[in-house]
C-alpha atoms as a PDB file:
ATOM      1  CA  UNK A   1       0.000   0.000   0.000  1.00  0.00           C
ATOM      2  CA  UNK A   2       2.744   2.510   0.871  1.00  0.00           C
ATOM      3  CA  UNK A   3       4.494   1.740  -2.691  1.00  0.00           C
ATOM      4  CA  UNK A   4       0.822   2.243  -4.339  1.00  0.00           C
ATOM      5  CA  UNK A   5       1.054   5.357  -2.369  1.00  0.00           C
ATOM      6  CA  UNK A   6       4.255   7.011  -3.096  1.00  0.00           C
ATOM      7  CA  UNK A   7       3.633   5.993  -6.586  1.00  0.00           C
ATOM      8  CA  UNK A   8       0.096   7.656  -6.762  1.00  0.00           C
ATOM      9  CA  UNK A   9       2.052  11.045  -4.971  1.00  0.00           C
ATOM     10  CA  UNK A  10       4.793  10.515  -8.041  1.00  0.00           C
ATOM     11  CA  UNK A  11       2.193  10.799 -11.165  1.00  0.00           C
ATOM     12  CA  UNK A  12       0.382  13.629  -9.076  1.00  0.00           C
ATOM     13  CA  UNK A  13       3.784  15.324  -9.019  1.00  0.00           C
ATOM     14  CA  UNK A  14       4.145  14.574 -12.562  1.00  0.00           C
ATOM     15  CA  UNK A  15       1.052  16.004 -13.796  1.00  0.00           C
ATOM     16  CA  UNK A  16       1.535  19.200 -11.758  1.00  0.00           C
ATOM     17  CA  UNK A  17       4.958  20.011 -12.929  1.00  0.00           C
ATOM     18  CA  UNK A  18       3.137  19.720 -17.015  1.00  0.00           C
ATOM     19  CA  UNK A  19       2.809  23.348 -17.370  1.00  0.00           C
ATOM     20  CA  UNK A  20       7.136  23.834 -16.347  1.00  0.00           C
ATOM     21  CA  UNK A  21       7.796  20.997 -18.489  1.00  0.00           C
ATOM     22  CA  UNK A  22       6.363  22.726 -21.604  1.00  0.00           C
ATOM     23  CA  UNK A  23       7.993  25.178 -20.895  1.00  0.00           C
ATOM     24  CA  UNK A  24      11.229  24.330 -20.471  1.00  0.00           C
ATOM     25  CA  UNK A  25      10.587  22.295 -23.758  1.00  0.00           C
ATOM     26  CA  UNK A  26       9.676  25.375 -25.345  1.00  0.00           C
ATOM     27  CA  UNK A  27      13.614  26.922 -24.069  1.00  0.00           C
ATOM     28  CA  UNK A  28      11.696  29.144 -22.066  1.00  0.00           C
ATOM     29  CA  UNK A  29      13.927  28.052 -19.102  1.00  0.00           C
ATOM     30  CA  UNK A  30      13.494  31.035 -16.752  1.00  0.00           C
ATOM     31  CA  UNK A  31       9.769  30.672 -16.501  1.00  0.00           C
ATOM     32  CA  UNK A  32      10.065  26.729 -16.063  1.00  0.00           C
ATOM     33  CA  UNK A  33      12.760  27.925 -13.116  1.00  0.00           C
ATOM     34  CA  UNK A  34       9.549  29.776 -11.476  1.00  0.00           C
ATOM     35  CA  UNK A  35       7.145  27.412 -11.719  1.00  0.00           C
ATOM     36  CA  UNK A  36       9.435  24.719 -10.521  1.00  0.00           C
ATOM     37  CA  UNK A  37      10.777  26.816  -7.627  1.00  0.00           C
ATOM     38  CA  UNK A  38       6.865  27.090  -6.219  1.00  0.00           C
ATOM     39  CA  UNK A  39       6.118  23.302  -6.794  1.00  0.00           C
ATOM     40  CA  UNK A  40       9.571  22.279  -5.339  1.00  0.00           C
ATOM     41  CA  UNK A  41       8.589  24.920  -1.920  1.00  0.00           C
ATOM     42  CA  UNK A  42       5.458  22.974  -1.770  1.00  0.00           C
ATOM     43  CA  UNK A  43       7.159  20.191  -1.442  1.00  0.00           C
ATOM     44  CA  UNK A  44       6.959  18.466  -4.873  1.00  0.00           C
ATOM     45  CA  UNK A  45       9.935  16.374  -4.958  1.00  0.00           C
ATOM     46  CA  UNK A  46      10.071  15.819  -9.207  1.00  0.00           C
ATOM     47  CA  UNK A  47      10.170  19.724  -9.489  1.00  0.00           C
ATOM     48  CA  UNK A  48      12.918  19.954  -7.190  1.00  0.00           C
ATOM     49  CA  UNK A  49      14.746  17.587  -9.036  1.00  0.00           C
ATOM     50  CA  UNK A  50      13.902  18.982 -12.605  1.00  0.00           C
ATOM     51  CA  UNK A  51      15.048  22.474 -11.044  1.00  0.00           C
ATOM     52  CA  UNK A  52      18.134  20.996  -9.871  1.00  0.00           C
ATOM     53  CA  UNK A  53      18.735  19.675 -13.398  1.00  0.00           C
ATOM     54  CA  UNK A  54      18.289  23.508 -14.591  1.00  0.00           C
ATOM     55  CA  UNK A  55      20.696  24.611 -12.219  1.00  0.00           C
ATOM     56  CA  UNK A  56      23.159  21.910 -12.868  1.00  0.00           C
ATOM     57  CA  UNK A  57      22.816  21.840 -16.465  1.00  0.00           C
ATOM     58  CA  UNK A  58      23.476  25.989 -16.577  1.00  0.00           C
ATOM     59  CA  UNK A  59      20.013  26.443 -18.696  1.00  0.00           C
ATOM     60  CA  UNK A  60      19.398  29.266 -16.537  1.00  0.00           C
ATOM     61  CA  UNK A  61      20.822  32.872 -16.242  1.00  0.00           C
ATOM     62  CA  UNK A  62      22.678  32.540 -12.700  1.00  0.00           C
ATOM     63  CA  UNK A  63      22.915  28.285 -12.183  1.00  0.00           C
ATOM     64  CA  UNK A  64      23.627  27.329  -8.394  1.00  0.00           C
ATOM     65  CA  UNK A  65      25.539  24.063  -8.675  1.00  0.00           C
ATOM     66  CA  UNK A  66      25.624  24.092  -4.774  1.00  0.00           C
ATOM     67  CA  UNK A  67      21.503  24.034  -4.720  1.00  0.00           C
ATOM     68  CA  UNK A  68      21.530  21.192  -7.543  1.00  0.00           C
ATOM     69  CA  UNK A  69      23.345  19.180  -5.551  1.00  0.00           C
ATOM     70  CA  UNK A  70      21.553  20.155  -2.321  1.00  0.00           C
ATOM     71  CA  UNK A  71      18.173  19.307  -3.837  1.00  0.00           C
ATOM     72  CA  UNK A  72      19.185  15.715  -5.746  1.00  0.00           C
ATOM     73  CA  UNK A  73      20.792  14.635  -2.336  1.00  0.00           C
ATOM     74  CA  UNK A  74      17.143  15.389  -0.704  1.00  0.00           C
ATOM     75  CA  UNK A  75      15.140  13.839  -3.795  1.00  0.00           C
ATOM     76  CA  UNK A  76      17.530  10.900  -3.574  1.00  0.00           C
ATOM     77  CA  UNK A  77      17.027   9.998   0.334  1.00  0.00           C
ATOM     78  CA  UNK A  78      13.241  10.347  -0.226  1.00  0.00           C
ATOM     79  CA  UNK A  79      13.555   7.729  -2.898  1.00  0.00           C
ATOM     80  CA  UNK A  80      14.029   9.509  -6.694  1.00  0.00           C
ATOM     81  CA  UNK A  81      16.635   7.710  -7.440  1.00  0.00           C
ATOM     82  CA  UNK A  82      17.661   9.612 -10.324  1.00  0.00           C
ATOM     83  CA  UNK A  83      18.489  12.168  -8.062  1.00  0.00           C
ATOM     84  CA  UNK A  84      21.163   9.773  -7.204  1.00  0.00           C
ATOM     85  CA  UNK A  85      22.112   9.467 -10.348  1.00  0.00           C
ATOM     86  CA  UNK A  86      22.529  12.824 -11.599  1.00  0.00           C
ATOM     87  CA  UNK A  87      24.551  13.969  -8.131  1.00  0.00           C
ATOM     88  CA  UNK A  88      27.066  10.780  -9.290  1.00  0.00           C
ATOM     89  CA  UNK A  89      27.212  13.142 -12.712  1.00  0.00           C
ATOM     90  CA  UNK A  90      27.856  15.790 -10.829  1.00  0.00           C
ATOM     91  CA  UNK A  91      30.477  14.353  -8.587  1.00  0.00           C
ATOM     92  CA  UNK A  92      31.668  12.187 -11.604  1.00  0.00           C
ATOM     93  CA  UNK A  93      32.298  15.283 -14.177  1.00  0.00           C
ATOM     94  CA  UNK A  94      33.092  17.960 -12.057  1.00  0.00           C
ATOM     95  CA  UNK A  95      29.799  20.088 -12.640  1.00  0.00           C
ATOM     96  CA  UNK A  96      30.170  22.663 -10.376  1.00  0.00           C
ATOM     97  CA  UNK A  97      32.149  20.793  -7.769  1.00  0.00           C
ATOM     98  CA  UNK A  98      35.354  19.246  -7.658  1.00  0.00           C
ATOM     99  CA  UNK A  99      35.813  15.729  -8.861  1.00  0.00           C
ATOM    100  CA  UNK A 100      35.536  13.200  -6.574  1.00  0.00           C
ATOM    101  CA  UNK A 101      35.029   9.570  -7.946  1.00  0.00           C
ATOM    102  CA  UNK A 102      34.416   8.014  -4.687  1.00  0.00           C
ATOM    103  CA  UNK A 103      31.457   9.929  -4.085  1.00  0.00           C
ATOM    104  CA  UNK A 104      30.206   9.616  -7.619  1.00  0.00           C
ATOM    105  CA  UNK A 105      30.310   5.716  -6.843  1.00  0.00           C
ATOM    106  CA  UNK A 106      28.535   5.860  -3.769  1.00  0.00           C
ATOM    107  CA  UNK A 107      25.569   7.800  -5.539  1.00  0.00           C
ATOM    108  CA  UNK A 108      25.438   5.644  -8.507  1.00  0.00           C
ATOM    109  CA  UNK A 109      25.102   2.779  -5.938  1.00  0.00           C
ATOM    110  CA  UNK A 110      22.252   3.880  -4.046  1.00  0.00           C
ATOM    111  CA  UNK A 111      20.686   4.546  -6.748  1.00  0.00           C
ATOM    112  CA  UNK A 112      21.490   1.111  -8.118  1.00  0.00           C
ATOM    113  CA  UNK A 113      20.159  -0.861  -4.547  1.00  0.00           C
ATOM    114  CA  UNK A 114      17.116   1.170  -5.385  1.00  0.00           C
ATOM    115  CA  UNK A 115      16.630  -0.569  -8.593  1.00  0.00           C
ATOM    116  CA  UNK A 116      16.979   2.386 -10.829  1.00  0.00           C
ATOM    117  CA  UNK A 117      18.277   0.782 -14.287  1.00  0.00           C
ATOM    118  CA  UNK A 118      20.687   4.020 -15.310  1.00  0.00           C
ATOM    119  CA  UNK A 119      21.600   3.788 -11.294  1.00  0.00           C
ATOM    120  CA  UNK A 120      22.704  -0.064 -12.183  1.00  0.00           C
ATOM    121  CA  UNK A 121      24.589   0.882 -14.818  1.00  0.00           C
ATOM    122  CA  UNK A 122      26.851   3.270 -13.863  1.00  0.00           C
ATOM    123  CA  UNK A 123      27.552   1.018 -10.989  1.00  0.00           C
ATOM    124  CA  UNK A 124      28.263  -1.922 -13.132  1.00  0.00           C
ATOM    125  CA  UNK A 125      30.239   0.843 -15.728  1.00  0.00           C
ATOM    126  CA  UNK A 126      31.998   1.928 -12.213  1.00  0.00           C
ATOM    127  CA  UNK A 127      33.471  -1.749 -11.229  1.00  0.00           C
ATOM    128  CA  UNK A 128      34.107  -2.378 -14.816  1.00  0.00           C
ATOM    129  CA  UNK A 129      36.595   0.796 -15.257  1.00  0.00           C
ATOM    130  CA  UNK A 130      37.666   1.328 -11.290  1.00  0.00           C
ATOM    131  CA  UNK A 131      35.919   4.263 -11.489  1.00  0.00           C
ATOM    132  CA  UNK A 132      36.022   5.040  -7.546  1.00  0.00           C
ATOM    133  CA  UNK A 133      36.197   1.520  -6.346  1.00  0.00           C
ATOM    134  CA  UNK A 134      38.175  -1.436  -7.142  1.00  0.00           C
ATOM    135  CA  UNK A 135      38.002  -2.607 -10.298  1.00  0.00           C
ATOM    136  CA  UNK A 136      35.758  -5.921 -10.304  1.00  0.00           C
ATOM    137  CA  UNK A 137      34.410  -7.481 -13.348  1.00  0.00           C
ATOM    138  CA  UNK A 138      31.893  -9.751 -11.571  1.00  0.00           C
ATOM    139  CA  UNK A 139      30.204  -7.077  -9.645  1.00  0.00           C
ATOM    140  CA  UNK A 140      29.898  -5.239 -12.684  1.00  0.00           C
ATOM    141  CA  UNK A 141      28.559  -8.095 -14.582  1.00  0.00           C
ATOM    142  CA  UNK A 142      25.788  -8.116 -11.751  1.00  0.00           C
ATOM    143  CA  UNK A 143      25.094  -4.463 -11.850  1.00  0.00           C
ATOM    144  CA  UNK A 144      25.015  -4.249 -15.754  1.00  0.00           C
ATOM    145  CA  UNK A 145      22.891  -7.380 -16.433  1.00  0.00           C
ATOM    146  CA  UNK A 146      20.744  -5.899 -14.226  1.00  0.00           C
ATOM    147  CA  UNK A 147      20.735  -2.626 -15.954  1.00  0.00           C
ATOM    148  CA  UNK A 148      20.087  -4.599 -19.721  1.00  0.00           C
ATOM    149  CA  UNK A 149      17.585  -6.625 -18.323  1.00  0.00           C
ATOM    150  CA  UNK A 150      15.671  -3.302 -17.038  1.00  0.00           C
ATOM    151  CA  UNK A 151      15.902  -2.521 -20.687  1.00  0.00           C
ATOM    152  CA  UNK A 152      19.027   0.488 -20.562  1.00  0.00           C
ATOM    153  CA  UNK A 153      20.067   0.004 -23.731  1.00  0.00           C
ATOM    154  CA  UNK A 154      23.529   0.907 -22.670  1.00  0.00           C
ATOM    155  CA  UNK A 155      23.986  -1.817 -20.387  1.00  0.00           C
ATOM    156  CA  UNK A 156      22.946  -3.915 -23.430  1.00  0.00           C
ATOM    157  CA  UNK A 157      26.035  -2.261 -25.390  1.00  0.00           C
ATOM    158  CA  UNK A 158      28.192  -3.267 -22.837  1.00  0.00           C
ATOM    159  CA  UNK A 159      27.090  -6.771 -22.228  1.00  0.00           C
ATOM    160  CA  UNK A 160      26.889  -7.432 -25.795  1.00  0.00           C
ATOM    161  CA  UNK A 161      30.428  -5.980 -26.054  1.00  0.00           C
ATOM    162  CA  UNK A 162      31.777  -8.324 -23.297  1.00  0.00           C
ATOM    163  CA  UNK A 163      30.683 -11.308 -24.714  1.00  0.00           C
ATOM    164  CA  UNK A 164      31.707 -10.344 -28.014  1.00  0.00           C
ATOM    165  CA  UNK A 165      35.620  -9.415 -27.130  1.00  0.00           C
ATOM    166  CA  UNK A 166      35.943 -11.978 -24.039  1.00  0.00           C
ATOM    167  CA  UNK A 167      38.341  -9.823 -22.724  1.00  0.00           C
ATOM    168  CA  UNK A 168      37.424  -9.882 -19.493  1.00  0.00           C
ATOM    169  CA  UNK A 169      34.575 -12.926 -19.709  1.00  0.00           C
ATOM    170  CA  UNK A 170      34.844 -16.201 -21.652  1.00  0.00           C
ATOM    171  CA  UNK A 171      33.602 -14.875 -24.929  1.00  0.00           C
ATOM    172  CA  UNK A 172      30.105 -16.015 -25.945  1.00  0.00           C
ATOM    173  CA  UNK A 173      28.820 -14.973 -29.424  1.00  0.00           C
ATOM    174  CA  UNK A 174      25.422 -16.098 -28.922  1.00  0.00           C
ATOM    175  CA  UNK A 175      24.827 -14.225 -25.888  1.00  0.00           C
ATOM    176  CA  UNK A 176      26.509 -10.940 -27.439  1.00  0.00           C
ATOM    177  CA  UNK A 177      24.071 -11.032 -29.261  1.00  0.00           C
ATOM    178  CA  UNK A 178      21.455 -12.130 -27.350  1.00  0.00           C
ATOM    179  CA  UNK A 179      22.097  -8.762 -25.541  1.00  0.00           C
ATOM    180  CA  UNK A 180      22.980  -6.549 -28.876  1.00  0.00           C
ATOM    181  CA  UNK A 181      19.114  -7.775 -30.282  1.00  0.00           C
ATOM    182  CA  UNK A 182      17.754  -6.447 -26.653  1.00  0.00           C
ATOM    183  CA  UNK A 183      19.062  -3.132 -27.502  1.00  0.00           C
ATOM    184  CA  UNK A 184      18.709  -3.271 -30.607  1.00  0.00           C
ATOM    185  CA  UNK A 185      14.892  -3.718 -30.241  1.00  0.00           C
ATOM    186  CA  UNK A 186      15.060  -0.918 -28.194  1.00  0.00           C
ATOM    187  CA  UNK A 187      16.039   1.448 -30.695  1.00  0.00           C
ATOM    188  CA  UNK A 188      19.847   1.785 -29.625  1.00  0.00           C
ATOM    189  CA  UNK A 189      21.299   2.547 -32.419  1.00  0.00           C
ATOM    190  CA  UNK A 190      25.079   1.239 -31.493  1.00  0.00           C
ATOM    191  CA  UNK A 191      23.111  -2.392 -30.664  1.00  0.00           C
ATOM    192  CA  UNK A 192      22.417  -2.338 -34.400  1.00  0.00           C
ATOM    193  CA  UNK A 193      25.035  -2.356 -36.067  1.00  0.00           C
ATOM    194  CA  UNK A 194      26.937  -4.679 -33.884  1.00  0.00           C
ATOM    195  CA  UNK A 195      24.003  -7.150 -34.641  1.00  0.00           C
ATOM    196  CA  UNK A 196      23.875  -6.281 -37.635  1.00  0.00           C
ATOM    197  CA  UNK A 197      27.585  -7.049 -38.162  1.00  0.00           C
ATOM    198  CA  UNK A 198      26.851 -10.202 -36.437  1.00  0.00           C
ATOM    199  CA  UNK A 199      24.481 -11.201 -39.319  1.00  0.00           C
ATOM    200  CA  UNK A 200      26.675 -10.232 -41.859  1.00  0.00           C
ATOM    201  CA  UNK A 201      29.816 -12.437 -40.703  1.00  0.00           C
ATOM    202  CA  UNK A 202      27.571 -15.200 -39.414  1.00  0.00           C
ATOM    203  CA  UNK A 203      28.952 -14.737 -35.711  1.00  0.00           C
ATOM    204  CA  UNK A 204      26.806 -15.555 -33.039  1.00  0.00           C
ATOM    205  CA  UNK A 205      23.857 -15.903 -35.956  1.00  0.00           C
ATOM    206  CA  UNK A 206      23.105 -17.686 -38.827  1.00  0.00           C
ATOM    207  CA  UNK A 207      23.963 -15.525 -41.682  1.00  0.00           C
ATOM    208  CA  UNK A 208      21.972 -13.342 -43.522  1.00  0.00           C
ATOM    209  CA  UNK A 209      22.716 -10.341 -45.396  1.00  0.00           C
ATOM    210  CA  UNK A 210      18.937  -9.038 -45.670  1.00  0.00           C
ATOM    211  CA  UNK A 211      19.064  -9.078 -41.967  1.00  0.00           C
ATOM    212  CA  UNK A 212      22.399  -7.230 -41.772  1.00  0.00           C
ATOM    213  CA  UNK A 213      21.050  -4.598 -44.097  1.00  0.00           C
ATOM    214  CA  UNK A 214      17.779  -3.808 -41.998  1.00  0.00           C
ATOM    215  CA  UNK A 215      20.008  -2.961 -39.105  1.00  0.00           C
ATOM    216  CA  UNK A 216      22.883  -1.023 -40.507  1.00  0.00           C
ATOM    217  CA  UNK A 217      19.941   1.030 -42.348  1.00  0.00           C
ATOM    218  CA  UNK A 218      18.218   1.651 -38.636  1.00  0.00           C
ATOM    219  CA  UNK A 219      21.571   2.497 -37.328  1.00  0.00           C
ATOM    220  CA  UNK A 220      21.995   4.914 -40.432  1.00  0.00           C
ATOM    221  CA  UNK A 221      18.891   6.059 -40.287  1.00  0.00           C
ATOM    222  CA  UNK A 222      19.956   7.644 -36.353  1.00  0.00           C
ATOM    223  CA  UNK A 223      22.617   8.941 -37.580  1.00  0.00           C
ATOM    224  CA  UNK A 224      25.549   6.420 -36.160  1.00  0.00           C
ATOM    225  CA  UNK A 225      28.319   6.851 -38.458  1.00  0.00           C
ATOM    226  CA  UNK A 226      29.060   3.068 -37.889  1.00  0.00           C
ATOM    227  CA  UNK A 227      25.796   2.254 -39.125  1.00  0.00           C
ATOM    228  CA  UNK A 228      26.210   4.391 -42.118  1.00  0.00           C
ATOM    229  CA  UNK A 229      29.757   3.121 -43.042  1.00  0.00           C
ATOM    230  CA  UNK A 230      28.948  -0.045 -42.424  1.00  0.00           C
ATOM    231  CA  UNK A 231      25.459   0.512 -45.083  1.00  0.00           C
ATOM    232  CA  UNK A 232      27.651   2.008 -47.277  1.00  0.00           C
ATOM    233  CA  UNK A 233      29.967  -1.232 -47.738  1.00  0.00           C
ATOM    234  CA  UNK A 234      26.979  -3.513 -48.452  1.00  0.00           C
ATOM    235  CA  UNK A 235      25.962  -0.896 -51.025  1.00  0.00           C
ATOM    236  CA  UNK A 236      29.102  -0.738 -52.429  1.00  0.00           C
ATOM    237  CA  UNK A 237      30.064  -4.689 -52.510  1.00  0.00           C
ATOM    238  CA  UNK A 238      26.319  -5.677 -53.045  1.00  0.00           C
ATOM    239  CA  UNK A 239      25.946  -7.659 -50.487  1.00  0.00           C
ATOM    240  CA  UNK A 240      22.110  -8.040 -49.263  1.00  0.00           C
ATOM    241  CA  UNK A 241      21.279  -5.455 -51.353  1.00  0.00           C
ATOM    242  CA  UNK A 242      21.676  -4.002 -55.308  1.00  0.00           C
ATOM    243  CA  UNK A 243      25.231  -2.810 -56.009  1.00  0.00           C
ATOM    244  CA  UNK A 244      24.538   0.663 -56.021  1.00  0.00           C
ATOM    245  CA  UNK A 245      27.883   3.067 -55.831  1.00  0.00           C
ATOM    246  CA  UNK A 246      26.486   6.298 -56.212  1.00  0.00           C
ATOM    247  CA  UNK A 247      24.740   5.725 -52.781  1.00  0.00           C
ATOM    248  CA  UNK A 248      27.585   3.622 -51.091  1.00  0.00           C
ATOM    249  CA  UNK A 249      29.813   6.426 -51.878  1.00  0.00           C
ATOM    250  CA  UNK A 250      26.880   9.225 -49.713  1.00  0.00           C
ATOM    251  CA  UNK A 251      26.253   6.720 -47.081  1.00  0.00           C
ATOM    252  CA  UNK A 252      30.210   6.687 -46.547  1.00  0.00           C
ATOM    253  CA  UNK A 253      30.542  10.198 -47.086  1.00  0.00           C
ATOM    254  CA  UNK A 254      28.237  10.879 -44.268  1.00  0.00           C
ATOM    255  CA  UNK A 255      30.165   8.523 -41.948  1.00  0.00           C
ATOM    256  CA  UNK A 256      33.534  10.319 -42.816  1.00  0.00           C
ATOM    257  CA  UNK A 257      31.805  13.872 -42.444  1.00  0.00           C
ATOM    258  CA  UNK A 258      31.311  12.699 -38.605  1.00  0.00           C
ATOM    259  CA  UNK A 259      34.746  11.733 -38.177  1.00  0.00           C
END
C-alpha cells in the first residue's frame, strides 16, 4: 500500500509540474525555473529535481551548482533515485564541484540498490573501469545485467560488447548477441550495427545479409556513423542489397563527415 502510495504522490507530481515541463521544452527556461521553484517549496519532490537539473545543467541565467546538488541529495534519500544518479554526474564530471570519484560511486550505488536501471549501470560501468572503487568485473557483470535486463540500452552495449571481445569474460557470441538484439529492439542505435555485423559475418547468428542490411539502415537512419559506413559497404560490394555506388559512396561520405 505505501508503494501504491508514493507511486500515486509521483504521477500527481508529474502532472503538476506539465505546465514547467512545456515550458522548459519550449527553451523558455526562466519561466520553467519559477514554476518549478513554487512546486519544489510545496514540497513536490520531481520539481525539485527537474530544477536541480536547470541549475546543474546551466540552462538558466545565474545556475547554483551548490543548490543542484543540495536538492538531488534530498530527492535521492526520499527515494528519486535519479536524483542519485545525476549527483554521481555531478560528482563524476566535475559540474560545479570538484571531482571526486568516490562519491560519484557511492551515488550511482544507491541509486542502483534502489533498482533504478541508469543507477545499475553506472555502478556496473563503475566496477568495470575502477571508477572510484576497485576494479571488479563480476560485480559489474551483476550491476550491468541488471541494468540490460531493465531494458538500458547501454547496459545492453556493454554486455553485448563483453561477450563479443571476451576480454574480461569467456567470450560467448550467442549471448553478445542475445544482448545486442535487446538493444537493438530498443532502438539503440550502437546495438544495431553490432548485430547487424553479427548477421553479416555469421557470428553468433546464422547468416543473412537481408538481416544485416535492416540494421545497418536503422543504425543509419539515427545517424551512427558506424551504421552508415557499415550501409555504405553492403551498397558498395552488393551484399544483401543491389550494387549501387552512387549511394555507397553518400552513405560513406556521411560517416567520414562525422569523423
Amino acid at each position: 500500500m505505501a508503494n501504491e502510495n508514493t507511486e500515486k504522490r509521483r504521477l500527481e507530481e508529474v502532472e503538476q509540474c506539465s505546465d514547467a515541463m512545456q515550458a522548459c521544452n519550449d527553451g523558455r527556461y526562466e519561466v520553467a525555473r519559477e514554476l518549478w521553484e513554487k512546486l519544489a517549496n510545496e514540497g513536490n519532490l520531481v520539481a525539485s529535481v527537474d530544477l536541480a537539473r536547470l541549475h546543474m545543467r546551466s540552462l538558466v541565467s545565474e545556475p547554483n551548482f551548490d543548490l543542484a546538488a543540495k536538492l538531488f541529495e534530498e530527492a535521492g534519500a526520499q527515494g528519486i533515485s535519479d536524483a542519485l544518479v545525476e549527483l554521481g554526474g555531478m560528482h563524476e564530471d566535475g559540474i560545479g564541484i570538484p571531482i571526486n570519484l568516490k562519491e560519484a560511486f557511492k551515488f550511482y550505488r544507491l541509486s542502483a540498490k534502489q533498482d533504478d536501471a541508469d543507477g545499475m549501470f553506472n555502478a556496473g560501468r563503475c566496477y568495470l573501469q575502477g571508477i572510484g572503487v576497485k576494479k571488479n568485473v563480476a560485480d559489474a557483470m551483476v550491476w550491468l545485467g541488471k541494468s540490460a535486463h531493465a531494458d538500458n540500452t547501454f547496459a545492453c552495449f556493454y554486455m553485448g560488447t563483453l561477450y563479443q571481445l571476451g576480454q574480461e569474460i569467456e567470450q560467448d557470441f550467442e549471448m553478445a548477441s542475445n544482448f545486442y538484439e535487446r538493444g537493438a529492439t530498443l532502438g539503440n542505435s550502437n546495438c544495431q550495427f553490432r548485430l547487424g555485423t553479427m548477421y553479416r559475418d555469421g557470428v553468433g547468428r546464422d547468416k543473412n545479409l537481408e538481416q544485416a542490411y535492416s540494421l545497418f539502415l536503422l543504425s543509419a537512419n539515427s545517424n551512427n556513423p558506424m551504421g552508415q559506413y557499415l550501409l555504405g559497404c553492403l551498397y558498395l560490394h552488393g551484399q544483401g542489397v543491389e550494387q549501387d555506388f552512387d549511394l555507397a559512396r553518400k552513405k560513406i561520405e556521411m560517416a567520414a563527415e562525422q569523423g
